[in-house]
C-alpha atoms as a PDB file:
ATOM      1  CA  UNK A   1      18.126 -45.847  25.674  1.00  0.00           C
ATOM      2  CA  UNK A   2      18.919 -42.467  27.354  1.00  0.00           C
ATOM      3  CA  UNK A   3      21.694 -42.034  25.181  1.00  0.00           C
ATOM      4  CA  UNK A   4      19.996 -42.490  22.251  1.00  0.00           C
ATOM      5  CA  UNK A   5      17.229 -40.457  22.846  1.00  0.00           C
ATOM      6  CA  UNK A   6      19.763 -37.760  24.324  1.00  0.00           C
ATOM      7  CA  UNK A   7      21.368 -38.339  20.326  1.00  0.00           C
ATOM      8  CA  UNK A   8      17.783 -36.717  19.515  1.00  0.00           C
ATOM      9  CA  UNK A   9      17.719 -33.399  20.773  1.00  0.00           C
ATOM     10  CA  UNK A  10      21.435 -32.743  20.492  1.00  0.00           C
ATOM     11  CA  UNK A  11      20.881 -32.241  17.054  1.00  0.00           C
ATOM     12  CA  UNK A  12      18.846 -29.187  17.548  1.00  0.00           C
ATOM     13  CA  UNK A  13      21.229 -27.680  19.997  1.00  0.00           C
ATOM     14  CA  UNK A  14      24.388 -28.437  18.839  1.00  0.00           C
ATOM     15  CA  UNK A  15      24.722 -25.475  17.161  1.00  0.00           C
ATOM     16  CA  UNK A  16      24.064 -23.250  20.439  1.00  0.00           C
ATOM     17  CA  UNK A  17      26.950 -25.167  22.395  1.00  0.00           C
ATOM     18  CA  UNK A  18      29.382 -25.967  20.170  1.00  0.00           C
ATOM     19  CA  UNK A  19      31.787 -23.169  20.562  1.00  0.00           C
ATOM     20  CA  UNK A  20      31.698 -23.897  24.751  1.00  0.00           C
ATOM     21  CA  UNK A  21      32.205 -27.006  23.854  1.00  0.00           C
ATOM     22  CA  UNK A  22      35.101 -27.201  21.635  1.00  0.00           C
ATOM     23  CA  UNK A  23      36.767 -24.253  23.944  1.00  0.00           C
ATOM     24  CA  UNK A  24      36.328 -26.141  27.131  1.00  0.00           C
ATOM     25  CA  UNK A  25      36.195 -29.900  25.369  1.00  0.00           C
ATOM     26  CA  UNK A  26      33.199 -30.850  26.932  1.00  0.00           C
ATOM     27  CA  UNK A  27      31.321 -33.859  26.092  1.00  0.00           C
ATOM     28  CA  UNK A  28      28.211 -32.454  25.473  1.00  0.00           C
ATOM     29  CA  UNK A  29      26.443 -35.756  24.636  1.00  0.00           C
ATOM     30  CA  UNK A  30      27.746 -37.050  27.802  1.00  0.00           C
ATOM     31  CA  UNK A  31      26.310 -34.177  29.817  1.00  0.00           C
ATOM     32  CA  UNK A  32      22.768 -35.145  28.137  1.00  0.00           C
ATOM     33  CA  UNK A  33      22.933 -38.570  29.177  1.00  0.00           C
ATOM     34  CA  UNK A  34      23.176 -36.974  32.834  1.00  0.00           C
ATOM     35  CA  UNK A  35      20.498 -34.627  33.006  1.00  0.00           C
ATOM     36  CA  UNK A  36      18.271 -36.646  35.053  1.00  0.00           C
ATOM     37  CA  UNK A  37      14.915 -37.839  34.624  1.00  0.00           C
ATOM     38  CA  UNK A  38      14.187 -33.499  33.523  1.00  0.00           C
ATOM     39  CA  UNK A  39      16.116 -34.486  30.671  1.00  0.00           C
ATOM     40  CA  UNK A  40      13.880 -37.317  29.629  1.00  0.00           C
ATOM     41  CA  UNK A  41      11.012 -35.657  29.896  1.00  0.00           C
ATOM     42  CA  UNK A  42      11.672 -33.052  27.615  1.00  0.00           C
ATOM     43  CA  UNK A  43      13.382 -35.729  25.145  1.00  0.00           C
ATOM     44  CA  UNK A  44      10.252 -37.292  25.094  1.00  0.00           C
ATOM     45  CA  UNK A  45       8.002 -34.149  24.800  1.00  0.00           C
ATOM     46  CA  UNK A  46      10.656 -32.905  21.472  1.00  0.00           C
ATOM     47  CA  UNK A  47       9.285 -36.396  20.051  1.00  0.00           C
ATOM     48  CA  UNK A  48       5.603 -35.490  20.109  1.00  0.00           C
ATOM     49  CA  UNK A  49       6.469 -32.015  19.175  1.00  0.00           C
ATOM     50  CA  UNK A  50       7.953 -33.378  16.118  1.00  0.00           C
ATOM     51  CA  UNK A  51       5.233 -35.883  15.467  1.00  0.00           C
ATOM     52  CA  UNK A  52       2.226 -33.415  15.670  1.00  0.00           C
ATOM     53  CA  UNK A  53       4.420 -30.974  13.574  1.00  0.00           C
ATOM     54  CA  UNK A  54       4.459 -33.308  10.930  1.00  0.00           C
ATOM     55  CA  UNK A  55       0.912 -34.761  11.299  1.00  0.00           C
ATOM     56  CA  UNK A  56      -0.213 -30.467  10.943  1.00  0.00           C
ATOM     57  CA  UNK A  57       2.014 -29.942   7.835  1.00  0.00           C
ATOM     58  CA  UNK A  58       0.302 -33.081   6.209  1.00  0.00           C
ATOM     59  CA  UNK A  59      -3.110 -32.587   7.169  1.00  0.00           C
ATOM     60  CA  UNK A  60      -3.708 -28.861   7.676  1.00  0.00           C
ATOM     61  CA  UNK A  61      -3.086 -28.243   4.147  1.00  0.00           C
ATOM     62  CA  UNK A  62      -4.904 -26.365   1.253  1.00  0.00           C
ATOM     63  CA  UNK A  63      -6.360 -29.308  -0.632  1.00  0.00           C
ATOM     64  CA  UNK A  64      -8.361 -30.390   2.682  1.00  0.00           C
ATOM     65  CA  UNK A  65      -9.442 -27.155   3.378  1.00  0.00           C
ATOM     66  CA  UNK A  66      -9.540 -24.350   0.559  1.00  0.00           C
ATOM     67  CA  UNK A  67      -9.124 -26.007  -2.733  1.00  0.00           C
ATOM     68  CA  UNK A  68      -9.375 -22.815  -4.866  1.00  0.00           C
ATOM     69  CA  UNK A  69      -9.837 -24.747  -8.259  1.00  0.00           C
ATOM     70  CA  UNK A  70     -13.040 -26.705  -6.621  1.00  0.00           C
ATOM     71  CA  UNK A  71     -15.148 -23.474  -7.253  1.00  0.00           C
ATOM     72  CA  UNK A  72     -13.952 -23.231 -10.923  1.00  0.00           C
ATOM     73  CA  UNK A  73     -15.499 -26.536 -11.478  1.00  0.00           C
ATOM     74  CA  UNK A  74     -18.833 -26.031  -9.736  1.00  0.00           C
ATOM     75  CA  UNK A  75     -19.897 -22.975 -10.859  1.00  0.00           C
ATOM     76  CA  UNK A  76     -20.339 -23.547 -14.646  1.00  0.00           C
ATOM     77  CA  UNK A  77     -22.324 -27.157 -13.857  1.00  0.00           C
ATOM     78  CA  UNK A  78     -24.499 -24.493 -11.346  1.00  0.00           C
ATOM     79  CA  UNK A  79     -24.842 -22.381 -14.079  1.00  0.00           C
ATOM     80  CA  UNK A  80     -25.767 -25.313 -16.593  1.00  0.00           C
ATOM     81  CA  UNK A  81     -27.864 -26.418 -13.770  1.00  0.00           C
ATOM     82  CA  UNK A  82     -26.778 -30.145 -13.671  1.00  0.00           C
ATOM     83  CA  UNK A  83     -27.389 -31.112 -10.521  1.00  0.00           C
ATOM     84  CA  UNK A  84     -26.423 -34.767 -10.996  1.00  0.00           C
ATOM     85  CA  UNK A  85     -22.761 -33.776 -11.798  1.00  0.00           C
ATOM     86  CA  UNK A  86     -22.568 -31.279  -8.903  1.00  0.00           C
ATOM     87  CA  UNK A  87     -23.822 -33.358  -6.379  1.00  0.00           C
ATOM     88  CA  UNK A  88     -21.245 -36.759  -7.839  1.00  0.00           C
ATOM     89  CA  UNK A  89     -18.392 -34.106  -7.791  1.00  0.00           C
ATOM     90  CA  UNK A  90     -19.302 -33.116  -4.084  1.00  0.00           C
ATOM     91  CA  UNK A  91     -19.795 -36.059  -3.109  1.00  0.00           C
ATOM     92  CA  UNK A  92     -16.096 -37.063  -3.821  1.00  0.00           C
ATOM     93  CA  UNK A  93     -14.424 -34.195  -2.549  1.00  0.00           C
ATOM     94  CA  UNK A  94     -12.975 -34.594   0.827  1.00  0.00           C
ATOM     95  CA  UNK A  95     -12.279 -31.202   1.940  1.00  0.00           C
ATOM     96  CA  UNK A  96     -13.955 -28.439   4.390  1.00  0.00           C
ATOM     97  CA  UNK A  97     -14.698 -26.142   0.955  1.00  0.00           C
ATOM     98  CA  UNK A  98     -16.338 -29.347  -0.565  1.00  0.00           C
ATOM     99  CA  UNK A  99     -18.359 -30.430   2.083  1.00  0.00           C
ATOM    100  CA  UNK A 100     -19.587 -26.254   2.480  1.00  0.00           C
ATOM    101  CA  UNK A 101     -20.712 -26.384  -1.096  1.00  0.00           C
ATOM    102  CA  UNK A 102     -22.174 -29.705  -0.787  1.00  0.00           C
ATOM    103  CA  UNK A 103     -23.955 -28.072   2.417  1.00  0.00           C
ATOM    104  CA  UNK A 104     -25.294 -25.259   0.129  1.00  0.00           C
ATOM    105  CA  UNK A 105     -26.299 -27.109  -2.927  1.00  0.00           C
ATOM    106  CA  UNK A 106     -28.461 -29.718  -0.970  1.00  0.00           C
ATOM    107  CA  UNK A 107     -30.129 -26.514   1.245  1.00  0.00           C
ATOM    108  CA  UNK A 108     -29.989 -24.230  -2.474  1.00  0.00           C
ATOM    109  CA  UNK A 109     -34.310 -23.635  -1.352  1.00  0.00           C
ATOM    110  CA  UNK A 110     -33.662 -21.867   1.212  1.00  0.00           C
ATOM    111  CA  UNK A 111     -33.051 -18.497   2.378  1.00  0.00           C
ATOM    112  CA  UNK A 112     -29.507 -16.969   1.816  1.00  0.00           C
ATOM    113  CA  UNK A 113     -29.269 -15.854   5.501  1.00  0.00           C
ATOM    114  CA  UNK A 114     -30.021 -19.466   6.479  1.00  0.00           C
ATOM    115  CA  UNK A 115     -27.508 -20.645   4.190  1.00  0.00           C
ATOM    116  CA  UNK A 116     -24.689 -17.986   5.487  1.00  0.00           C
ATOM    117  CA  UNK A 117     -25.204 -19.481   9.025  1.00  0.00           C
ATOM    118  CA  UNK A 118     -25.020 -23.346   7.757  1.00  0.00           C
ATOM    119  CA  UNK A 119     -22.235 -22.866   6.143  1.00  0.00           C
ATOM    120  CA  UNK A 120     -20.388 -20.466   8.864  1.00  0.00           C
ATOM    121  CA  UNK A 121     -21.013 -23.605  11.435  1.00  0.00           C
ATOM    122  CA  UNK A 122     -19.266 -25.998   9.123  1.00  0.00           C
ATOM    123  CA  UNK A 123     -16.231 -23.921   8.378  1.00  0.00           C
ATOM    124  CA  UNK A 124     -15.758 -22.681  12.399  1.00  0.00           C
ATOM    125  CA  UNK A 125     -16.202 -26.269  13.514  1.00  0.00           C
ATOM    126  CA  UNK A 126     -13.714 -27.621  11.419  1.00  0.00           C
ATOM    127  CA  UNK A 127     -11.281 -24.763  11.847  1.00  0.00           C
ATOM    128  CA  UNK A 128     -11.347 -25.077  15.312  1.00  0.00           C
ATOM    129  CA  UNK A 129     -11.089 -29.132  15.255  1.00  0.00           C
ATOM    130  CA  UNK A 130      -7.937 -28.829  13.014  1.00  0.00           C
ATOM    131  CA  UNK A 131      -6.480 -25.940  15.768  1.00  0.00           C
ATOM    132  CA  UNK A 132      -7.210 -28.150  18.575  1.00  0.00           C
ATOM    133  CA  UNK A 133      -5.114 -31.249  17.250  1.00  0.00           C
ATOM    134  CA  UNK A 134      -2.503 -28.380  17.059  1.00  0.00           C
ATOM    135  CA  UNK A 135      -3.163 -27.816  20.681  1.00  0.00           C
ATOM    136  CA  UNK A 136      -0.238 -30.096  22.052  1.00  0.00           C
ATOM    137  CA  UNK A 137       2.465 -27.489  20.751  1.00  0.00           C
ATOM    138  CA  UNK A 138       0.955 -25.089  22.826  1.00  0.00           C
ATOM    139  CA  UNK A 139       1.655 -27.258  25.732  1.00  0.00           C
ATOM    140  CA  UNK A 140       5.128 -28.374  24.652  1.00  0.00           C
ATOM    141  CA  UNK A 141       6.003 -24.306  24.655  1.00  0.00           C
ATOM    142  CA  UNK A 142       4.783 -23.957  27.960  1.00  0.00           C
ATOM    143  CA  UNK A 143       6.018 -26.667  29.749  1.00  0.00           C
ATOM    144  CA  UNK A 144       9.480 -27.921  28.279  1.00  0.00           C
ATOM    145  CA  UNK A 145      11.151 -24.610  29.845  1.00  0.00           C
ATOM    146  CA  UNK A 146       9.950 -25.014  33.614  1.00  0.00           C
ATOM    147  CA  UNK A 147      10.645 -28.860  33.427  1.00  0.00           C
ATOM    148  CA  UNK A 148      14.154 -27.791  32.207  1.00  0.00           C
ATOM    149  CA  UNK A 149      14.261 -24.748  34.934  1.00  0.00           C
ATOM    150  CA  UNK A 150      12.878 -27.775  37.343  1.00  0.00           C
ATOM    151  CA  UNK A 151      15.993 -30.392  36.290  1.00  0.00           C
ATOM    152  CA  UNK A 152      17.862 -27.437  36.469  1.00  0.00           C
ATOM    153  CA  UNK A 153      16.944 -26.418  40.669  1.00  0.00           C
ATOM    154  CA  UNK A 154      17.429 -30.232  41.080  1.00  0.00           C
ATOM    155  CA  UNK A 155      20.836 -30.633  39.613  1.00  0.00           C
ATOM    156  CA  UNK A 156      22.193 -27.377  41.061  1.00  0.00           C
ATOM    157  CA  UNK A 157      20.608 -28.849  44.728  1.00  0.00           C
ATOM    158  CA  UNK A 158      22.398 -32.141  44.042  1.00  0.00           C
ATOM    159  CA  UNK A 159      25.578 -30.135  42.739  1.00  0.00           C
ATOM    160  CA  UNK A 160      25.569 -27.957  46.233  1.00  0.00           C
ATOM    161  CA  UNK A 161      24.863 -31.163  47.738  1.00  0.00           C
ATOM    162  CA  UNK A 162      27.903 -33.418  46.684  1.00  0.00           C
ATOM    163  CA  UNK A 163      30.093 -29.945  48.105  1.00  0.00           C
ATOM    164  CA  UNK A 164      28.969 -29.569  51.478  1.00  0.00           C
ATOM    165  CA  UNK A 165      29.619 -33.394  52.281  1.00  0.00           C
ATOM    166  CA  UNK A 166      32.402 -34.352  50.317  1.00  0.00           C
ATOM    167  CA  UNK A 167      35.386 -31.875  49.683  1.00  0.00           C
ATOM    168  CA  UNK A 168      33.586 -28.886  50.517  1.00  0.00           C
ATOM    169  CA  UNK A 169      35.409 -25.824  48.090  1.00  0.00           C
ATOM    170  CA  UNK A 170      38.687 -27.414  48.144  1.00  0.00           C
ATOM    171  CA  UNK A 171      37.976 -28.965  44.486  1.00  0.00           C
ATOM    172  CA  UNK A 172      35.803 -26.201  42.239  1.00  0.00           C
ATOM    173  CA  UNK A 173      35.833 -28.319  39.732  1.00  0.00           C
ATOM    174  CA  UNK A 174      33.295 -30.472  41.051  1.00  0.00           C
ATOM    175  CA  UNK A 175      30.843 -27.663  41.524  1.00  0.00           C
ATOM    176  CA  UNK A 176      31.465 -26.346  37.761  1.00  0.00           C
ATOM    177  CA  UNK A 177      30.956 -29.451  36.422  1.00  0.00           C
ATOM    178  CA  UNK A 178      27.674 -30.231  38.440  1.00  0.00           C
ATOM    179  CA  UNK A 179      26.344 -26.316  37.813  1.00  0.00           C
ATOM    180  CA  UNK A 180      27.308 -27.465  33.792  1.00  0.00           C
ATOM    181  CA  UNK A 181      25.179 -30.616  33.740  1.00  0.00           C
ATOM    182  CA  UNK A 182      22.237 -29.086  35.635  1.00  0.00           C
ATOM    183  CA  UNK A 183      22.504 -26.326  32.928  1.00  0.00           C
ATOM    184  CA  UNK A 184      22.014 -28.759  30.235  1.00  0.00           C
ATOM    185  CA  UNK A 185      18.194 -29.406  31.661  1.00  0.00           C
ATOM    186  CA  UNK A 186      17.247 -25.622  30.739  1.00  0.00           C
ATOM    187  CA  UNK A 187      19.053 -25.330  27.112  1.00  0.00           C
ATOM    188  CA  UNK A 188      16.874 -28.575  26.693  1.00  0.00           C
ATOM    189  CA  UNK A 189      14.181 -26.942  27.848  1.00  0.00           C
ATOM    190  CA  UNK A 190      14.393 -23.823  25.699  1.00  0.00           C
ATOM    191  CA  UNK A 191      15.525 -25.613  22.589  1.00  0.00           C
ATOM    192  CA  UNK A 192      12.364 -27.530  22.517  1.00  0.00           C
ATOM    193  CA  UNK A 193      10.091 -24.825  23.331  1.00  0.00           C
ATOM    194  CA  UNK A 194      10.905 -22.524  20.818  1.00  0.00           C
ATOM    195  CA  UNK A 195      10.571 -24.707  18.174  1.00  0.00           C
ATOM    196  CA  UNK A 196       6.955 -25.665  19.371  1.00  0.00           C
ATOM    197  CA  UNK A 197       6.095 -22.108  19.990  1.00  0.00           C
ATOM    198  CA  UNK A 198       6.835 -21.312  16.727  1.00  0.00           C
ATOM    199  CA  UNK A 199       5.013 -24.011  15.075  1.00  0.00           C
ATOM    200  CA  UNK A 200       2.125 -23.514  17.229  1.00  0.00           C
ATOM    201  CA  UNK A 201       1.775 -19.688  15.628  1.00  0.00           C
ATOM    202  CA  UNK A 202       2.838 -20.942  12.368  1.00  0.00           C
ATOM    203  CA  UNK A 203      -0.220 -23.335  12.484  1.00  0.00           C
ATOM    204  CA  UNK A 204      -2.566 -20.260  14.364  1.00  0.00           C
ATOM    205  CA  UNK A 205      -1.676 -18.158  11.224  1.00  0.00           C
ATOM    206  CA  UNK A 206      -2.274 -20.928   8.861  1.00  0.00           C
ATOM    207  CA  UNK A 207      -5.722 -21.176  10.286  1.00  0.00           C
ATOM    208  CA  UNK A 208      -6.791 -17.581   9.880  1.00  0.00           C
ATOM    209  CA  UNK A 209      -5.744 -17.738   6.531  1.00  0.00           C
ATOM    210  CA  UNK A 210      -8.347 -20.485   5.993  1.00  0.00           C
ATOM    211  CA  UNK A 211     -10.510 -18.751   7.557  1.00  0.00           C
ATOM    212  CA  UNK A 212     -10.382 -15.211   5.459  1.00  0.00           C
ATOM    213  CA  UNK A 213     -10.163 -17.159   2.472  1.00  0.00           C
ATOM    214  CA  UNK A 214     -13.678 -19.653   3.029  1.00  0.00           C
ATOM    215  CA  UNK A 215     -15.294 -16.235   4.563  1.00  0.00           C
ATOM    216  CA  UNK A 216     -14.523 -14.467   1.322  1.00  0.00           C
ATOM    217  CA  UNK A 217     -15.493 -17.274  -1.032  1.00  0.00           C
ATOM    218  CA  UNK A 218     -18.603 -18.189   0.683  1.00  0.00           C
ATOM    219  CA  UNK A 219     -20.020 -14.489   0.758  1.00  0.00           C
ATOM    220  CA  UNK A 220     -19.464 -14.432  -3.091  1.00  0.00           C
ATOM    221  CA  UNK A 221     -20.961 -17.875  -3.551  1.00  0.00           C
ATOM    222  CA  UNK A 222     -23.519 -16.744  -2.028  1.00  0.00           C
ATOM    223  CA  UNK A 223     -24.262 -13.360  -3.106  1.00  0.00           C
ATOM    224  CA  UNK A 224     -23.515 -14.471  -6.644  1.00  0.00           C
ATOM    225  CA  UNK A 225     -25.244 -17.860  -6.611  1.00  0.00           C
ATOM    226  CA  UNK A 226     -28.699 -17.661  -4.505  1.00  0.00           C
ATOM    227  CA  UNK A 227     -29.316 -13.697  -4.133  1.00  0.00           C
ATOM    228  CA  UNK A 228     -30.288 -13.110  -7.404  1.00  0.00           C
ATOM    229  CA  UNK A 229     -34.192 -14.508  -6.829  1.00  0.00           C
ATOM    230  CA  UNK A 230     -33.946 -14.253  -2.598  1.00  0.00           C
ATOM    231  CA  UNK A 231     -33.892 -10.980  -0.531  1.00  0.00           C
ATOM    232  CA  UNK A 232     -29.853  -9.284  -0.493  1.00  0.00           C
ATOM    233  CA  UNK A 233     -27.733 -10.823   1.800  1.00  0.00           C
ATOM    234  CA  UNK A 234     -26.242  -8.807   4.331  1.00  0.00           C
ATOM    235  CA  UNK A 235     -22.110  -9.926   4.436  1.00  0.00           C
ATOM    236  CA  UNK A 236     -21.916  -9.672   7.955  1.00  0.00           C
ATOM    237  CA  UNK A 237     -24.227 -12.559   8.317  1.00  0.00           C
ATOM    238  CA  UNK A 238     -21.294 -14.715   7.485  1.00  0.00           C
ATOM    239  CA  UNK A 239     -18.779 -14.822   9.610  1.00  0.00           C
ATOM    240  CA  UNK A 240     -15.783 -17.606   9.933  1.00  0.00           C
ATOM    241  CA  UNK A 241     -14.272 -17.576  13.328  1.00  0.00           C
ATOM    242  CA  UNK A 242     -11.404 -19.381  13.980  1.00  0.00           C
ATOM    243  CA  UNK A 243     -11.247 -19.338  17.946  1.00  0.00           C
ATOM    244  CA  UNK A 244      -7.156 -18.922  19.188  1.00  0.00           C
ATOM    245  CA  UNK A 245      -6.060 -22.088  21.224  1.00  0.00           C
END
């Protein structure tokens, strides 16, 4: 089972070793399989880095948050004033945008600044629920490299360890090669952080560009739609925050 998992995560750091490798003709999936229960840990963590990664890419896309065309279809039944086809085509819409408008057509009596607030709730609370099922990446980028520095400390102890009460320095070769496979515990690290760090910015950008784009909309929705027979609406009023994890 080790081996297989080891299989895993070699294929992201192949490419890092295998000049060492070829010069030295190491058996780097070997190595893997002896990393220790470090290694495992961080095999195991690259798995749920991968598995929120795709869950985010799925889920944290456009259509379930900003789908730009919903607008084009709501305003001219606003303008016709058919409420009956607004409210059916809200209704069905499963996305943060939809379920803003929907906010805004059921509240349309009231005033615009109590509308900008509503609907500046609904867009920061989802934003920040689809950031916080992000959240594990952040941990995966933390803690992968000091679990592989930790793996690392142990091997080199165990290394140091196997010299002083077997054959001392007369054989260097067994130091090297326990030095090489306690190594292995912090390129594992380090090959799965990065990756997670990166997605975990890639997915803090994506957010903010939600954001802007649902604060920009919703101050001309509302502007345009409900302050022509209320007092002006003052922009600052409605504000998306998406809070950094």
């Amino acid at each position: 089972m080790l081996k297989f998992l080891a299989s895993l995560l070699l294929i992201s750091t192949t490419s890092a070793f295998s000049a060492s490798a070829t010069a030295a003709e190491l058996n780097i999936t070997e190595q893997f399989a002896e990393g220790g229960i470090a290694l495992v840990v961080i095999l195991l963590m690259s798995i749920l880095l991968v598995a929120v990664s795709m869950e985010r890419l799925l889920n944290f896309r456009a259509k379930y948050i900003f789908p730009a065309e919903l607008i084009a279809k709501v305003k001219p039944l606003w303008q016709e004033g058919d409420s009956e086809k607004i409210q059916a085509l809200l209704e069905s819409e499963k996305n943060t945008l939809g379920r803003i408008l929907y906010y805004l057509f059921n509240h349309r009596h009231q005033q615009p600044g109590t509308l900008a607030a509503g609907a500046s709730e609904i867009a920061s609370l989802e934003l920040r629920q689809h950031q916080q099922k992000a959240y594990a990446l952040a941990i995966v980028a933390t803690v992968a490299p000091i679990v592989g520095l930790l793996g690392t400390v142990i091997g080199m102890i165990e290394a140091f360890h196997v010299i002083a009460y077997s054959q001392g320095m007369g054989n260097p070769a067994l130091l090297a090669g326990g030095i090489s496979k306690a190594l292995i515990n912090t390129a594992a690290g380090l090959s799965v952080a990065l990756p997670a760090l990166a997605m975990h910015h890639f997915f803090k950008h994506r957010s903010v560009v939600f954001s802007l784009q649902l604060e920009q909309a919703l101050n001309q929705i509302i502007n345009e739609w409900f302050s022509s027979s209320h007092a002006t609406l003052n922009p600052s009023n409605l504000k998306v925050v998406a809070h950094a994890n």
